[in-house]
Protein backbone atom coordinates (compact mmCIF):
# COMPACT_ATOMS: atom_id res chain seq x y z
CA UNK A 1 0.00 0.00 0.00
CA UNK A 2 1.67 3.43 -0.68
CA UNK A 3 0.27 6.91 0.17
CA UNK A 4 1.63 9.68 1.60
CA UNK A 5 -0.60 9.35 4.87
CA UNK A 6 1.29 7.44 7.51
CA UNK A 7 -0.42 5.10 9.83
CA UNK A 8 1.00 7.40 12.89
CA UNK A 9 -0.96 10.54 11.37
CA UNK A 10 -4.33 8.64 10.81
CA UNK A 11 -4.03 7.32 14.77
CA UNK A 12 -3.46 10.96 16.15
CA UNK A 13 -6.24 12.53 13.21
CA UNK A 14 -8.76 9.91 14.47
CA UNK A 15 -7.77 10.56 18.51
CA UNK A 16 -8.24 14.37 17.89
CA UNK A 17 -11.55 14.13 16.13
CA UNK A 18 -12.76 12.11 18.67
CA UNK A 19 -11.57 13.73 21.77
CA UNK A 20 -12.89 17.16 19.85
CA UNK A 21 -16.45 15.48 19.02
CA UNK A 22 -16.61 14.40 23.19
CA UNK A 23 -16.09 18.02 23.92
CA UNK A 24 -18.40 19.41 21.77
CA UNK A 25 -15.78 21.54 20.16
CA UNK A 26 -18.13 21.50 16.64
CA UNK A 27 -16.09 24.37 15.11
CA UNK A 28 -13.17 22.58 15.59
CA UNK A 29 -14.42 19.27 14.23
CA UNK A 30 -15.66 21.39 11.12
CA UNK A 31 -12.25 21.07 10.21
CA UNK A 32 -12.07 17.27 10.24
CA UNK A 33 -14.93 17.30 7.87
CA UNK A 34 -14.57 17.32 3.79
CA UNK A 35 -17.50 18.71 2.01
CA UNK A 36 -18.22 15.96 0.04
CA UNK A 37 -18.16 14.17 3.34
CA UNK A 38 -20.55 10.22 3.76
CA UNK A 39 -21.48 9.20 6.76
CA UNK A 40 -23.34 6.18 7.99
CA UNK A 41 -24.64 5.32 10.92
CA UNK A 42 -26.39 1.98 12.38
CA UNK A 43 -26.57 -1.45 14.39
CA UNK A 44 -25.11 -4.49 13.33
CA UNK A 45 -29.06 -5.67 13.46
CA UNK A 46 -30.31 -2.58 11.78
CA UNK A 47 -32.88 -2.53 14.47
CA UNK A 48 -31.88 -2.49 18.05
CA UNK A 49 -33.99 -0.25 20.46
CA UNK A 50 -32.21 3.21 20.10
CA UNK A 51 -31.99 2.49 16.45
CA UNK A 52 -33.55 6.05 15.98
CA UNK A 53 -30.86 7.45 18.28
CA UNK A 54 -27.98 6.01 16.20
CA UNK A 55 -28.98 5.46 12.57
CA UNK A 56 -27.98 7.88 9.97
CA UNK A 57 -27.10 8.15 6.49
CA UNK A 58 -25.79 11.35 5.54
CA UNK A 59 -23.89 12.92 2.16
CA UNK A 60 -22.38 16.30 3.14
CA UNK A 61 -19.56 18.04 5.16
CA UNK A 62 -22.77 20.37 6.44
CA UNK A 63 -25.33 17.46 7.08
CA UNK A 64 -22.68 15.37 8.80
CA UNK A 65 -21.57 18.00 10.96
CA UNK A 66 -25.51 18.95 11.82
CA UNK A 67 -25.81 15.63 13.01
CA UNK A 68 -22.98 14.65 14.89
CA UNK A 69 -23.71 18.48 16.36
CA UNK A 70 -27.12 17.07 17.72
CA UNK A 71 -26.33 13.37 18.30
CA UNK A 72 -23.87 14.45 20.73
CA UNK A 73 -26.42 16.97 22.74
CA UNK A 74 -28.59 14.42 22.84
CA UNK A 75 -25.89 12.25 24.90
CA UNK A 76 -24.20 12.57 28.24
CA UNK A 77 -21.06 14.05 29.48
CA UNK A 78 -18.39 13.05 30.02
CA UNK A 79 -18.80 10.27 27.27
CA UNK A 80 -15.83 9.23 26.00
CA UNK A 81 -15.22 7.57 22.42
CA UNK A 82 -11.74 5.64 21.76
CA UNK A 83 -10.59 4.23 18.53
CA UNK A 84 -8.45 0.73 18.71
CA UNK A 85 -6.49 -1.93 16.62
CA UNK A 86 -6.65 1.34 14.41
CA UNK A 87 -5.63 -0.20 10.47
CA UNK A 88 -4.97 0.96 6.65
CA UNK A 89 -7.12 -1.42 4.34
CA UNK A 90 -6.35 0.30 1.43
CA UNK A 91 -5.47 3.22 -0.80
CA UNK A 92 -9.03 4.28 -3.53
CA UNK A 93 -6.71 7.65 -5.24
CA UNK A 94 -6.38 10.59 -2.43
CA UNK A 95 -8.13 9.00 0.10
CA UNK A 96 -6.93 6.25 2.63
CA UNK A 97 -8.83 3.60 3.39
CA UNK A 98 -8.72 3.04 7.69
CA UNK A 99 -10.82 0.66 9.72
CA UNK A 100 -10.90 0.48 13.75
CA UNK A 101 -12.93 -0.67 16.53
CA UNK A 102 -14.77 1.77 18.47
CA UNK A 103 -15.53 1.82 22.41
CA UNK A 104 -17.61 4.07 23.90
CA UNK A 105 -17.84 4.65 27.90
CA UNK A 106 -19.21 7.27 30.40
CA UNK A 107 -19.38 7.75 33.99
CA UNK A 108 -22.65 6.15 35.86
CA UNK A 109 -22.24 6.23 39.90
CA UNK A 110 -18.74 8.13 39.58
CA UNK A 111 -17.98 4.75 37.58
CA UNK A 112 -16.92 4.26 34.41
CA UNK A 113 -19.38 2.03 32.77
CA UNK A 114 -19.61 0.95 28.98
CA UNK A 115 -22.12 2.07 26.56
CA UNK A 116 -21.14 0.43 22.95
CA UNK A 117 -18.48 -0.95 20.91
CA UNK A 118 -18.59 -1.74 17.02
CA UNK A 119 -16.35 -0.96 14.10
CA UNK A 120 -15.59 2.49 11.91
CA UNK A 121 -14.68 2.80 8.75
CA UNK A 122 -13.21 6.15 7.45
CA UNK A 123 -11.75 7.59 4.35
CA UNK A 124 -8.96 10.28 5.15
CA UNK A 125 -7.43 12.43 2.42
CA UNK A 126 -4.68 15.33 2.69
CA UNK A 127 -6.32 18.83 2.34
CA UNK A 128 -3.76 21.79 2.16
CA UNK A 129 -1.54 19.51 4.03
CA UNK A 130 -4.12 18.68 7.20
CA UNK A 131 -6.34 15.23 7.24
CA UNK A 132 -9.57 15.29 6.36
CA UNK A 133 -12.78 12.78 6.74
CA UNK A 134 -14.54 11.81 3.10
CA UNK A 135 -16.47 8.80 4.99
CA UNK A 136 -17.14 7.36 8.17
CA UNK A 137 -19.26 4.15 8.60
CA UNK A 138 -20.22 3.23 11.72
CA UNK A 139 -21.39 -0.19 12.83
CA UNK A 140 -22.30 -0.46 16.40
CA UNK A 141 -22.97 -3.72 18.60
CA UNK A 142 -26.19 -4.41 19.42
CA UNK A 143 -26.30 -7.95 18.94
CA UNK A 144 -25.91 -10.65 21.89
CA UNK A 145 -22.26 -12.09 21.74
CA UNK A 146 -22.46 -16.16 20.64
CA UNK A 147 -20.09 -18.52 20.10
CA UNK A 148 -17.95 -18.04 17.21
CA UNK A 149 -19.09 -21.42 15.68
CA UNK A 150 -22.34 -20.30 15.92
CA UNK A 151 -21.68 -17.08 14.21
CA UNK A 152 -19.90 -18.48 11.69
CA UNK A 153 -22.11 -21.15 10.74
CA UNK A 154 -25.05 -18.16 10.51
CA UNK A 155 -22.52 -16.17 8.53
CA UNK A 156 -22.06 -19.03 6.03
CA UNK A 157 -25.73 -19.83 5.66
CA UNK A 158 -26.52 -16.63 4.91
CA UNK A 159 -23.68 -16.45 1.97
């Protein structure tokens, strides 16, 4: 895979944007945001209970930035959002191709306590020399953990 955007300055792009989306700093994570900008939003089912809370498809720097604006006023602070195992998967022209897992936690009782996991998928291109977001697909679990072999055997019938 070559492109000029190194694996180091997708993990701190993707720590910023999501320290700056916890904060509510929107006019800062205008900046993270390319016009042309796709979003997507959902549960692995498609149809958990707070589907409505979650779900989202967007096309637009200005949409996507509208709705992150009110998704996150509609949550609680502090809620924290941390990007793992964070991974190029490919180069499609400008834009690299990243994929990570996504945990989310807040405080409950002066505990931290978990509130979702899934996994992201974002396109990043250079812009004037800074990152920039062209996609973001987000996947969160909703479904009850099973046994792999169970999975598996699901995913295969379904094939």
């Amino acid at each position: 895979m070559t492109n000029e955007i190194s694996l180091s300055e997708v993990q701190e792009f993707l720590a910023r944007f999501w320290y700056h989306y916890d904060q509510g700093k929107f006019d800062v994570l205008a900046t993270f945001i390319a016009d042309d900008m796709r979003y997507l939003s959902r549960s692995d089912s498609g149809n958990c209970p707070f589907e409505e809370l979650l779900a989202a498809e967007l096309t637009g720097g200005a949409e996507t930035l509208t709705w992150l604006s009110k998704h996150r006023d509609e949550n609680p602070y502090p809620l924290r959002h941390h990007a793992t195992n964070i991974f190029r998967t490919g180069v499609d022209g400008d834009v690299t191709k990243v994929r990570f897992y996504l945990y989310v936690n807040q405080i409950t009782n002066n505990v931290p306590f978990d509130v979702s996991s899934g996994v992201v998928d974002v396109g990043v291109r250079r812009v004037d020399g800074s990152l920039t977001l062209t996609s973001m697909t987000v996947v969160l679990d909703a479904e009850d953990s099973i046994p792999f072999g169970e999975h598996r055997a699901k995913a295969a019938a379904g094939a």
